[in-house]
N, C-alpha and C. Protein backbone atom coordinates (compact mmCIF):
# COMPACT_ATOMS: atom_id res chain seq x y z
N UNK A 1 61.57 101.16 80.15
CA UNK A 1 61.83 100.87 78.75
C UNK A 1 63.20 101.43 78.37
N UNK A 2 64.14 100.47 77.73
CA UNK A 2 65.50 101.28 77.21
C UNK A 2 65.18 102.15 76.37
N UNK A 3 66.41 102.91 76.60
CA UNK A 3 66.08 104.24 75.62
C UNK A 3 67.09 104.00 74.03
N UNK A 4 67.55 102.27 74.24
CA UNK A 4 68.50 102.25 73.01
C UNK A 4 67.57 100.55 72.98
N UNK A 5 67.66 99.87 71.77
CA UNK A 5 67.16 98.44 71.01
C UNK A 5 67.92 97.87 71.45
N UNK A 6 67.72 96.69 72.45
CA UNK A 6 68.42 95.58 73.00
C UNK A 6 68.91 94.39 71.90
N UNK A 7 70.33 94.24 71.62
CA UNK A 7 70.47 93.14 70.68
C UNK A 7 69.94 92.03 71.50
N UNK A 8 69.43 91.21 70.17
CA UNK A 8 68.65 89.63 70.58
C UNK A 8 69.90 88.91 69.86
N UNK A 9 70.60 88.27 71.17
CA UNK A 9 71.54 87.46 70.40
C UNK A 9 71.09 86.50 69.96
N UNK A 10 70.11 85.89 69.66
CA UNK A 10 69.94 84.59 68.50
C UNK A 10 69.64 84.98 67.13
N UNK A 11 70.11 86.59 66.97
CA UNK A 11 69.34 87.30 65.37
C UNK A 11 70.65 87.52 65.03
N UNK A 12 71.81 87.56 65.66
CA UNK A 12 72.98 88.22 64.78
C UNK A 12 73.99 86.94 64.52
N UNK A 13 74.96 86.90 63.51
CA UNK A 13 75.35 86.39 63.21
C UNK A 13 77.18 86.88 62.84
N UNK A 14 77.17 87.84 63.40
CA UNK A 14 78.52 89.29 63.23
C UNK A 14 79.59 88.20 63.91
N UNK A 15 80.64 89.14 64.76
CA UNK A 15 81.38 89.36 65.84
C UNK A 15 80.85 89.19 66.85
N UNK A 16 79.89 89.75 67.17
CA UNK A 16 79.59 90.06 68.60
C UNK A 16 78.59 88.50 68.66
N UNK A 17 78.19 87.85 67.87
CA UNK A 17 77.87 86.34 68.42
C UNK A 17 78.73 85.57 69.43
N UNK A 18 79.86 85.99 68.86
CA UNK A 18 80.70 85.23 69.67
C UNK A 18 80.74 85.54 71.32
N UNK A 19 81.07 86.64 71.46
CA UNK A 19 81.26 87.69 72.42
C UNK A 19 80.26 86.86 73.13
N UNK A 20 78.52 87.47 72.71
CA UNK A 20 77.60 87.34 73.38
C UNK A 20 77.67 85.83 74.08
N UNK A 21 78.25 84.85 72.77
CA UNK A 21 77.67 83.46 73.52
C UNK A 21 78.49 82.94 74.94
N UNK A 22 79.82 83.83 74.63
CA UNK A 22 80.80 83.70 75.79
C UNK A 22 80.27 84.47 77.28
N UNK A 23 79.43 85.25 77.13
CA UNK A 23 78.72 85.93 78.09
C UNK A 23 78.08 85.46 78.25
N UNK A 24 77.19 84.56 77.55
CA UNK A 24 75.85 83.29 78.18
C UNK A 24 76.39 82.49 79.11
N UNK A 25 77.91 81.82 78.78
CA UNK A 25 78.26 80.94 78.68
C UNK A 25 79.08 81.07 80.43
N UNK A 26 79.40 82.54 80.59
CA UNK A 26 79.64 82.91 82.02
C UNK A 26 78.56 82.77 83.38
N UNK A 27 77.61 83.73 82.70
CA UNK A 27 76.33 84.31 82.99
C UNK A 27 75.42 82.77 83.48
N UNK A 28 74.86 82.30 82.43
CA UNK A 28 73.73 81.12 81.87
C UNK A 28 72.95 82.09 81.29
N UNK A 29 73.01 83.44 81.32
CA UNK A 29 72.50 84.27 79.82
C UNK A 29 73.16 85.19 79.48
N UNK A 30 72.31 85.75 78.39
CA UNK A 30 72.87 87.31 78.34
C UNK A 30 72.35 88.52 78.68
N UNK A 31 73.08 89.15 80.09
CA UNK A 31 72.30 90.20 80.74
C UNK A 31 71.92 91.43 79.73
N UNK A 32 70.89 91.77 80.23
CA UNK A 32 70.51 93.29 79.61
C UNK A 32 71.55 93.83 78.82
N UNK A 33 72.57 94.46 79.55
CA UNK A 33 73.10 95.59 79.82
C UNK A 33 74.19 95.03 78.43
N UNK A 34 74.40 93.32 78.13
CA UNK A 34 75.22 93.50 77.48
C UNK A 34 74.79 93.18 76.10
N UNK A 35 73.40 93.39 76.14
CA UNK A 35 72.12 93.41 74.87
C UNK A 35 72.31 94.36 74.33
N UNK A 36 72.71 95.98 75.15
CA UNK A 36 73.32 96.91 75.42
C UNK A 36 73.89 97.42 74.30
N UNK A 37 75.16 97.20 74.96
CA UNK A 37 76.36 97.40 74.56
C UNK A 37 76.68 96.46 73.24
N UNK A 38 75.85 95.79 73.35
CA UNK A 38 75.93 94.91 71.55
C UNK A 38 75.80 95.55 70.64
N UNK A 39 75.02 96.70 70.78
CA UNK A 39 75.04 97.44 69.61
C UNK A 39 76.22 98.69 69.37
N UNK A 40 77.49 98.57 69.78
CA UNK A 40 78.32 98.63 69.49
C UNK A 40 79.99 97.58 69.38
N UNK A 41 80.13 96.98 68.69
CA UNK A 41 80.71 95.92 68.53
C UNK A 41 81.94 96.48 69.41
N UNK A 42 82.87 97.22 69.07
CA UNK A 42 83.98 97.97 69.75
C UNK A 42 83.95 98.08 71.43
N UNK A 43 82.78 98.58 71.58
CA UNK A 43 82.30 98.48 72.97
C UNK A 43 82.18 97.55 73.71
N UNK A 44 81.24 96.17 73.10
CA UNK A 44 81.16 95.04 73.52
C UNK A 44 82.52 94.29 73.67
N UNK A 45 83.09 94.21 72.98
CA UNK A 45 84.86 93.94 73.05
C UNK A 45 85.48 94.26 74.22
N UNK A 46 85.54 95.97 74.23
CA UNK A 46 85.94 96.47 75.31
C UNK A 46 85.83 95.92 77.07
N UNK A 47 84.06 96.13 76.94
CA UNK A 47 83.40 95.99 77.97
C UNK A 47 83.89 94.36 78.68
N UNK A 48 84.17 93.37 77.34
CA UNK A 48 84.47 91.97 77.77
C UNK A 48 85.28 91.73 78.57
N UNK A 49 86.41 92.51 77.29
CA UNK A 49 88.02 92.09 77.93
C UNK A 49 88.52 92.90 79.24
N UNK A 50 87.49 94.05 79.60
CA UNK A 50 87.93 94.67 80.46
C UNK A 50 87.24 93.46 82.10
N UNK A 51 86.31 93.05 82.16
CA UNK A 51 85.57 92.20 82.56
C UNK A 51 86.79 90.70 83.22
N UNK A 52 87.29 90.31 81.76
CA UNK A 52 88.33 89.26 81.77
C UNK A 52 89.61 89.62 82.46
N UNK A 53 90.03 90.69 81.96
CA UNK A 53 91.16 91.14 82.68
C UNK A 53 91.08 91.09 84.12
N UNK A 54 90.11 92.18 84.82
CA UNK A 54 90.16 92.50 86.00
C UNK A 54 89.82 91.23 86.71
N UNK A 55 89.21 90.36 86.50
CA UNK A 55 88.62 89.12 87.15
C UNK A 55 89.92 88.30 87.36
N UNK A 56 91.44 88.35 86.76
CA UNK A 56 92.49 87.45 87.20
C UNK A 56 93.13 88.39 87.85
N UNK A 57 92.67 89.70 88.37
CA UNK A 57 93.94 90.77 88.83
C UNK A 57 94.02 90.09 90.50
N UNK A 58 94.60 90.72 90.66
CA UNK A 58 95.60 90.67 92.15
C UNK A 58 94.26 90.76 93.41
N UNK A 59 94.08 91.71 92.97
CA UNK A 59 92.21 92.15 94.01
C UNK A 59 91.38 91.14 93.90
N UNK A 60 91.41 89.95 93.27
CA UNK A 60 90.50 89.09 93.38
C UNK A 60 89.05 88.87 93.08
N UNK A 61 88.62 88.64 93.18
CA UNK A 61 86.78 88.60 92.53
C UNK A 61 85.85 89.33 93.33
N UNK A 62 86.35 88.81 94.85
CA UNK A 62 85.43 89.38 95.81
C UNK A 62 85.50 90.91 95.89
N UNK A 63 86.76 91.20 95.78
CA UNK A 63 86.85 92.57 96.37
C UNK A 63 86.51 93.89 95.04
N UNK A 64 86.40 92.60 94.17
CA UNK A 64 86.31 93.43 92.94
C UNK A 64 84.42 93.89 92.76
N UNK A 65 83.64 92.84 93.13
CA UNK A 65 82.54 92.96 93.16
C UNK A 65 81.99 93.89 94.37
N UNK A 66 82.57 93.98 95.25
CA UNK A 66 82.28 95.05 96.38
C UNK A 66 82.99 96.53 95.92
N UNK A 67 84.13 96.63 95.53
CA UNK A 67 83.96 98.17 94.15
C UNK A 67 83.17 97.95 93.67
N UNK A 68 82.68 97.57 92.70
CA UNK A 68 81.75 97.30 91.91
C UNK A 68 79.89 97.47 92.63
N UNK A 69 79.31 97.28 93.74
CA UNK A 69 78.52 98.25 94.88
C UNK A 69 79.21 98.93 95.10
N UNK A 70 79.82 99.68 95.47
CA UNK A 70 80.07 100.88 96.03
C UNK A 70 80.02 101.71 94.49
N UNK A 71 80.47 101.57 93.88
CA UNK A 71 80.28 102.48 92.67
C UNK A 71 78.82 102.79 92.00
N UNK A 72 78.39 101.35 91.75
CA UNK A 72 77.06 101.43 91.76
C UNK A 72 76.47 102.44 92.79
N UNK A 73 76.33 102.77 93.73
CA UNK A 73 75.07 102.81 94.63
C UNK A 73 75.85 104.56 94.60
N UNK A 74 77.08 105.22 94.53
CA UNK A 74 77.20 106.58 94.29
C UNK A 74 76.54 106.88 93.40
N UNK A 75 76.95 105.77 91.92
CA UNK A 75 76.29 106.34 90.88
C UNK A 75 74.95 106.42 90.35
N UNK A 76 74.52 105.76 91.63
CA UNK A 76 72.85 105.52 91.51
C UNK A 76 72.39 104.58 90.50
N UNK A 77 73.35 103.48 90.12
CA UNK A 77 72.77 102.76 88.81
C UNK A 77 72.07 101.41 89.60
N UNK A 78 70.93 101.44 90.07
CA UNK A 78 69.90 100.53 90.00
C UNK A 78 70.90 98.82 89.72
N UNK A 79 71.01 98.80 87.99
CA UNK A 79 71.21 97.48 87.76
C UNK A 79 72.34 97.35 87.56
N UNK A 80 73.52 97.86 87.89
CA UNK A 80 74.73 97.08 88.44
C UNK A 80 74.48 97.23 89.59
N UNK A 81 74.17 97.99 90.75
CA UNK A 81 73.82 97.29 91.80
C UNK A 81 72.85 95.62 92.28
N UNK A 82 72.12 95.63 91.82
CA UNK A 82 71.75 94.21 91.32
C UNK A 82 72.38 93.43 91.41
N UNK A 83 73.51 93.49 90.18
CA UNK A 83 73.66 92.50 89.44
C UNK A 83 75.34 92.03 90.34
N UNK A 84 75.53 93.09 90.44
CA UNK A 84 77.22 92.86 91.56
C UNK A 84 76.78 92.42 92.79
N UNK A 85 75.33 92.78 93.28
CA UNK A 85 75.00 92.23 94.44
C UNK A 85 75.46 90.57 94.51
N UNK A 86 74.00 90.33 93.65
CA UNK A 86 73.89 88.73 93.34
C UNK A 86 75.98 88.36 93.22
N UNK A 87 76.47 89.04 91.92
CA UNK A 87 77.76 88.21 91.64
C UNK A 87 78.71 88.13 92.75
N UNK A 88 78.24 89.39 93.75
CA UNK A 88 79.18 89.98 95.11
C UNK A 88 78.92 88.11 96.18
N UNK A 89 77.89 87.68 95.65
CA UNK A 89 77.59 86.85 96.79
C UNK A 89 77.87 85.04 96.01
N UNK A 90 78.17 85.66 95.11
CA UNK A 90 78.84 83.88 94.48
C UNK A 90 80.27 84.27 94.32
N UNK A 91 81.08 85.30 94.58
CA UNK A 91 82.45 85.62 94.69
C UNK A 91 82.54 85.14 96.27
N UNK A 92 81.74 85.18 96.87
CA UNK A 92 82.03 84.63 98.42
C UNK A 92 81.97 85.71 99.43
N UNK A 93 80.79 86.82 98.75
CA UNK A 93 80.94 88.22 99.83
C UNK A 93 79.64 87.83 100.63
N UNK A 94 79.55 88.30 101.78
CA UNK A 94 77.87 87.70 102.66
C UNK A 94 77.16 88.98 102.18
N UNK A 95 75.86 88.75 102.69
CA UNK A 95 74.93 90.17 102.54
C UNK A 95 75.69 91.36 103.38
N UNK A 96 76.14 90.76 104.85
CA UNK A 96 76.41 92.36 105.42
C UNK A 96 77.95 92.53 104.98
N UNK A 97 78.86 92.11 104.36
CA UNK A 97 80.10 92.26 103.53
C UNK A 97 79.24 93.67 102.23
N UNK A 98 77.96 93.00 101.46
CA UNK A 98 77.85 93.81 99.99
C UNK A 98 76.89 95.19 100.84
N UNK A 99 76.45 94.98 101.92
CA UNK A 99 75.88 95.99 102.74
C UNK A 99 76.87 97.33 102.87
N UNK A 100 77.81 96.58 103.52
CA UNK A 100 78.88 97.38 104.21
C UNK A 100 79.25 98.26 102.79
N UNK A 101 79.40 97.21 102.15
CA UNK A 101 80.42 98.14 100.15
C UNK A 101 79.88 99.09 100.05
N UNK A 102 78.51 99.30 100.06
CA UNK A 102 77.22 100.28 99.13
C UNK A 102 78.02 101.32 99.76
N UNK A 103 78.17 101.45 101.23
CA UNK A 103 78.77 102.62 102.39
C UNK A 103 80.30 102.65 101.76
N UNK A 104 81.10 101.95 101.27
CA UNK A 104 82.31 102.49 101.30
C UNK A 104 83.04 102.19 102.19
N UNK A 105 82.75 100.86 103.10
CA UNK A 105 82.96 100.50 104.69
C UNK A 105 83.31 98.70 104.56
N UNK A 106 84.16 98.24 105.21
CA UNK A 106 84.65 97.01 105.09
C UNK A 106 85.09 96.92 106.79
N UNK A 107 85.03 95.67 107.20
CA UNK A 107 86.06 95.32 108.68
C UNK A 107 87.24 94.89 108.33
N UNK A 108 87.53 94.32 107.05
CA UNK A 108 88.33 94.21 106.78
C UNK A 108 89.52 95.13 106.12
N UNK A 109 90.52 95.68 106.68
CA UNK A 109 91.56 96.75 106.46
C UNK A 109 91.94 96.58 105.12
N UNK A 110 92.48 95.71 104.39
CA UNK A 110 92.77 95.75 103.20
C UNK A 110 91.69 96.33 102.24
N UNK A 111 90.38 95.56 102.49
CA UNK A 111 89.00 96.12 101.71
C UNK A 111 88.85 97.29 101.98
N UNK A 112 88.79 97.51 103.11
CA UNK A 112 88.11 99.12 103.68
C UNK A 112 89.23 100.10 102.53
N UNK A 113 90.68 99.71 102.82
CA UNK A 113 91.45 100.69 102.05
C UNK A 113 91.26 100.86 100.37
N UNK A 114 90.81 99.83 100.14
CA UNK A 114 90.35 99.73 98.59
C UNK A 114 89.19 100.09 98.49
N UNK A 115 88.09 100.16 99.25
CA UNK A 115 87.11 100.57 99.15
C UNK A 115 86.90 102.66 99.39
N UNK A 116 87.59 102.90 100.11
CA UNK A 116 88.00 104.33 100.79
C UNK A 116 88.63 104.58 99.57
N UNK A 117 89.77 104.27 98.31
CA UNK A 117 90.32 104.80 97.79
C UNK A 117 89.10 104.75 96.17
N UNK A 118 88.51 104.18 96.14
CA UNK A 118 87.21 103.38 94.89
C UNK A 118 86.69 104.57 95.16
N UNK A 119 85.56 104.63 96.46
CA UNK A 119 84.65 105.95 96.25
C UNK A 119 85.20 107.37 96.21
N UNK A 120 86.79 107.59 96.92
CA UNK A 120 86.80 109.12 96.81
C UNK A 120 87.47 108.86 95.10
N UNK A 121 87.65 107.93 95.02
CA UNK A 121 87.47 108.48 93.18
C UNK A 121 86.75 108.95 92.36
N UNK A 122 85.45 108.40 93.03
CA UNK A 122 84.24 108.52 92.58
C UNK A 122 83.40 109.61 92.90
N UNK A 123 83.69 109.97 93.63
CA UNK A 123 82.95 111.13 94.42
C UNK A 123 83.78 112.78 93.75
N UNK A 124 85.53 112.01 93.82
CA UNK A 124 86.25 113.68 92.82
C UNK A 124 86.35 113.50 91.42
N UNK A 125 85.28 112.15 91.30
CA UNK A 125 85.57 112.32 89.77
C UNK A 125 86.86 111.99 89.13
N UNK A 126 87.89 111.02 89.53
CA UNK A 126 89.24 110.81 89.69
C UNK A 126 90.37 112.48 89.75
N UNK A 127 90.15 113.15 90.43
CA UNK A 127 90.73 114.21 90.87
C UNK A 127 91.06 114.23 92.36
N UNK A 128 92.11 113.00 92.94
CA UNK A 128 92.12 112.79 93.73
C UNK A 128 93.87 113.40 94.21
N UNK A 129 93.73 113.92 95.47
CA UNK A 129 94.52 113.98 95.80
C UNK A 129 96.24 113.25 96.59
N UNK A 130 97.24 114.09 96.39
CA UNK A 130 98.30 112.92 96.79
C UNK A 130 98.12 112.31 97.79
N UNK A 131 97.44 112.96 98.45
CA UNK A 131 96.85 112.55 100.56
C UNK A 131 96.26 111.20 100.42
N UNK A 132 95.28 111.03 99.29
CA UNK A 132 94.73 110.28 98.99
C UNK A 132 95.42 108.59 98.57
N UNK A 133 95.93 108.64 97.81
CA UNK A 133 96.98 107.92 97.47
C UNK A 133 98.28 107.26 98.58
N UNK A 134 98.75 108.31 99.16
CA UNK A 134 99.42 108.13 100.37
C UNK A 134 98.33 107.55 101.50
N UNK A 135 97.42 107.98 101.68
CA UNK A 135 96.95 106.89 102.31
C UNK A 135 96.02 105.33 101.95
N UNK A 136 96.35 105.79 100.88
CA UNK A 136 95.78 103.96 100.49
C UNK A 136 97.58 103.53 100.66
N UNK A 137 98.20 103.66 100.12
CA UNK A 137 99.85 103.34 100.52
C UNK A 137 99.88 102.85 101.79
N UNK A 138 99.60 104.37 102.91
CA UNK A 138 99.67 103.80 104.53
C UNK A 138 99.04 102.48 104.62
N UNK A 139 97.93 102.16 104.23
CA UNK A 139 97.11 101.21 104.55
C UNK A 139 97.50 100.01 104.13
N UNK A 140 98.55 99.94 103.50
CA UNK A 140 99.00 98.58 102.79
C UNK A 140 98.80 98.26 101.48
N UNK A 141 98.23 98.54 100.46
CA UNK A 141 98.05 98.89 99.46
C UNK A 141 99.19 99.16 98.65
N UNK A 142 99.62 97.94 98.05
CA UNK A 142 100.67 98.09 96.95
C UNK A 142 100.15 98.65 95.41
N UNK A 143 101.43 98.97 94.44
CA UNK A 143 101.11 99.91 93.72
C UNK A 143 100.02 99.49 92.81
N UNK A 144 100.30 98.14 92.72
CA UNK A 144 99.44 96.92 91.68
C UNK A 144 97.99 97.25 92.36
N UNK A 145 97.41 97.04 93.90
CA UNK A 145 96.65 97.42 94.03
C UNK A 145 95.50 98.66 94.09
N UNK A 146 96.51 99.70 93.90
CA UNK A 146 96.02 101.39 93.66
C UNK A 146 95.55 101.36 92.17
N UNK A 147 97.00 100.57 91.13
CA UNK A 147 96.24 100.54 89.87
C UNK A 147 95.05 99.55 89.40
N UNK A 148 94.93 99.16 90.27
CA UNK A 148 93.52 97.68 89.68
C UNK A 148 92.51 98.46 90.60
N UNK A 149 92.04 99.33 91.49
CA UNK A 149 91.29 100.11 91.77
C UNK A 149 90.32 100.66 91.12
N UNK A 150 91.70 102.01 90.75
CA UNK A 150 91.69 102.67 89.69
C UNK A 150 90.53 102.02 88.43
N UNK A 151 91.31 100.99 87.46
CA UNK A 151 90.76 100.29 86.80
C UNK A 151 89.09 99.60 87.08
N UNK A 152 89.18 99.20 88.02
CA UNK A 152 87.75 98.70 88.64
C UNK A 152 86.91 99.98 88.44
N UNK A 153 87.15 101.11 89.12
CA UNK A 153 86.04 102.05 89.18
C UNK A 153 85.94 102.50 87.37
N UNK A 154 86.98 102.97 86.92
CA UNK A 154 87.04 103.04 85.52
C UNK A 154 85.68 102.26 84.74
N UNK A 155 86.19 100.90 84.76
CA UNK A 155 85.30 100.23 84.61
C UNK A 155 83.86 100.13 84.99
N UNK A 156 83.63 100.17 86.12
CA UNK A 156 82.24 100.11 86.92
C UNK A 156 81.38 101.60 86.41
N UNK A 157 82.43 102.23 86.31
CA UNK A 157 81.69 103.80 86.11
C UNK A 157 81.18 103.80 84.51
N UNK A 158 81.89 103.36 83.84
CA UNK A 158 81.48 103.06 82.63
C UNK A 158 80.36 101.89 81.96
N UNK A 159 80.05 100.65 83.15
CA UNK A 159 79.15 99.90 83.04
C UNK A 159 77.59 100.94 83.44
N UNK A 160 77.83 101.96 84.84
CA UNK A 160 76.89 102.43 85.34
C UNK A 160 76.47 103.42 84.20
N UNK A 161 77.19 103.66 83.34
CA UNK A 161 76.61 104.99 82.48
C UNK A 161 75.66 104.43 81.55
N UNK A 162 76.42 103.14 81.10
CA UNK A 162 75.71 102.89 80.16
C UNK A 162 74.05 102.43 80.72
N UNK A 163 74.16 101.71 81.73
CA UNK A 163 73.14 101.48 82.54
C UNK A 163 71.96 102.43 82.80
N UNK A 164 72.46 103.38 83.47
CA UNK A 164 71.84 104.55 83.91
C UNK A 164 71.37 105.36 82.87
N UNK A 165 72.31 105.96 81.86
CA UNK A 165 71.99 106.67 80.62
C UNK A 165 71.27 106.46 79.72
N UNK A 166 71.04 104.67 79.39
CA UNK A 166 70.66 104.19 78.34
C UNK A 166 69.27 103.21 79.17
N UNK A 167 68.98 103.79 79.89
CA UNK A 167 67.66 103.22 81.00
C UNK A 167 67.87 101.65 80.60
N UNK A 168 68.23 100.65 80.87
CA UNK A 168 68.96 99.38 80.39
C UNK A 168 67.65 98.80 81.48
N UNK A 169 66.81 98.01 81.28
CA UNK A 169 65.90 97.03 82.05
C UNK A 169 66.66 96.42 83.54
N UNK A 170 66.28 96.13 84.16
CA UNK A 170 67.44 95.43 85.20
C UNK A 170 66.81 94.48 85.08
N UNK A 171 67.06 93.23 85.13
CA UNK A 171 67.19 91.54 84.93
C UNK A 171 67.71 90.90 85.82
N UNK A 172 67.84 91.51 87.08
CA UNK A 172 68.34 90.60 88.49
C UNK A 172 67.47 91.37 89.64
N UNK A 173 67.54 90.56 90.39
CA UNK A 173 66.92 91.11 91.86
C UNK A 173 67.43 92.10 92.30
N UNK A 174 66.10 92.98 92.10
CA UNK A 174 66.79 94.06 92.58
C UNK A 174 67.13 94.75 94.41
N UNK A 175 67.78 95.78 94.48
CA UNK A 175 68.65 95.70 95.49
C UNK A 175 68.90 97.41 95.86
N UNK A 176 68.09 97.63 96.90
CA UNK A 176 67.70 98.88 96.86
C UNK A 176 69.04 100.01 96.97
N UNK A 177 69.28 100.71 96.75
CA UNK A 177 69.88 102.30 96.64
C UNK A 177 69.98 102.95 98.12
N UNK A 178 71.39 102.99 98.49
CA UNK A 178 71.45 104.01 100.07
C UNK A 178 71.49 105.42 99.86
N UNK A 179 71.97 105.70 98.64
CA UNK A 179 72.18 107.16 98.06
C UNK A 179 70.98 107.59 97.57
């Protein structure tokens, strides 16, 4: 049971109608989480455009949804794991691609380095060191890509709180926890 009142978007008639119907309109509904966050209009905004943004960045969809598990599954949030699963696999990631994420682990060098630089963010809490950085650099990792990282976990960490904090229902298949 949430621990906050899920907006029913067919009762409001505000701002956030809009928002919401544009999230159906992605989706074919409106997930939990952003039933959520409806009940702060500012938030819901936020949560959108941050959503919109990162989805045309440089990192691409796929790689964005595999941060997106790996963050999940540190942060233990149940339903963005879920829900990035499922989206991890219409971005064009396979099961053992969103497998590999949960670990922080890719075959692919570019991913692996974005993925290696996502969780020790996550893990110091973004108190990461220059070593750190320098080696997402070594790895090929241009600056655009360190900052859309960055941003991704930002993001993801802030979807998982609300998730996690606000016991949010999960509404996708769920997708078990390695942590």
């Amino acid at each position: 049971m949430s621990r906050i009142e899920l907006t029913d978007p067919d009762r409001i008639t505000d701002e956030r109608a809009e928002t919401l119907a544009q999230v159906k309109g992605a989706f074919g509904l409106v997930p939990n989480m952003f039933k959520a966050v409806a009940n702060s209009p500012a938030a819901l905004r936020s949560m959108w455009a941050q959503f919109g943004a990162l989805g045309q960045g440089t990192l691409g969809g796929k790689i964005g949804e595999l941060i997106a598990v790996a963050v999940a599954d540190r942060n233990r949030c149940d339903y963005c794991l879920s829900a990035h699963t499922l989206l991890g696999k219409k971005a064009g990631a396979t099961a053992e691609e969103l497998s590999n994420a949960q670990s922080g682990e890719s075959d692919d060098p570019r991913t692996a380095a974005v993925l290696t630089l996502a969780t020790t963010l996550v893990e110091k809490r973004g108190q990461i060191a220059d070593s750190d950085v320098r080696a997402a650099r070594d790895a090929g990792l241009t600056q655009e890509e360190i900052v859309e990282t960055v941003a991704h976990v930002a993001l993801n960490v802030f979807t998982n709180y609300i998730n996690v904090a606000l016991d949010v229902p999960v509404d996708f298949t769920g997708v078990a926890l390695t942590r």
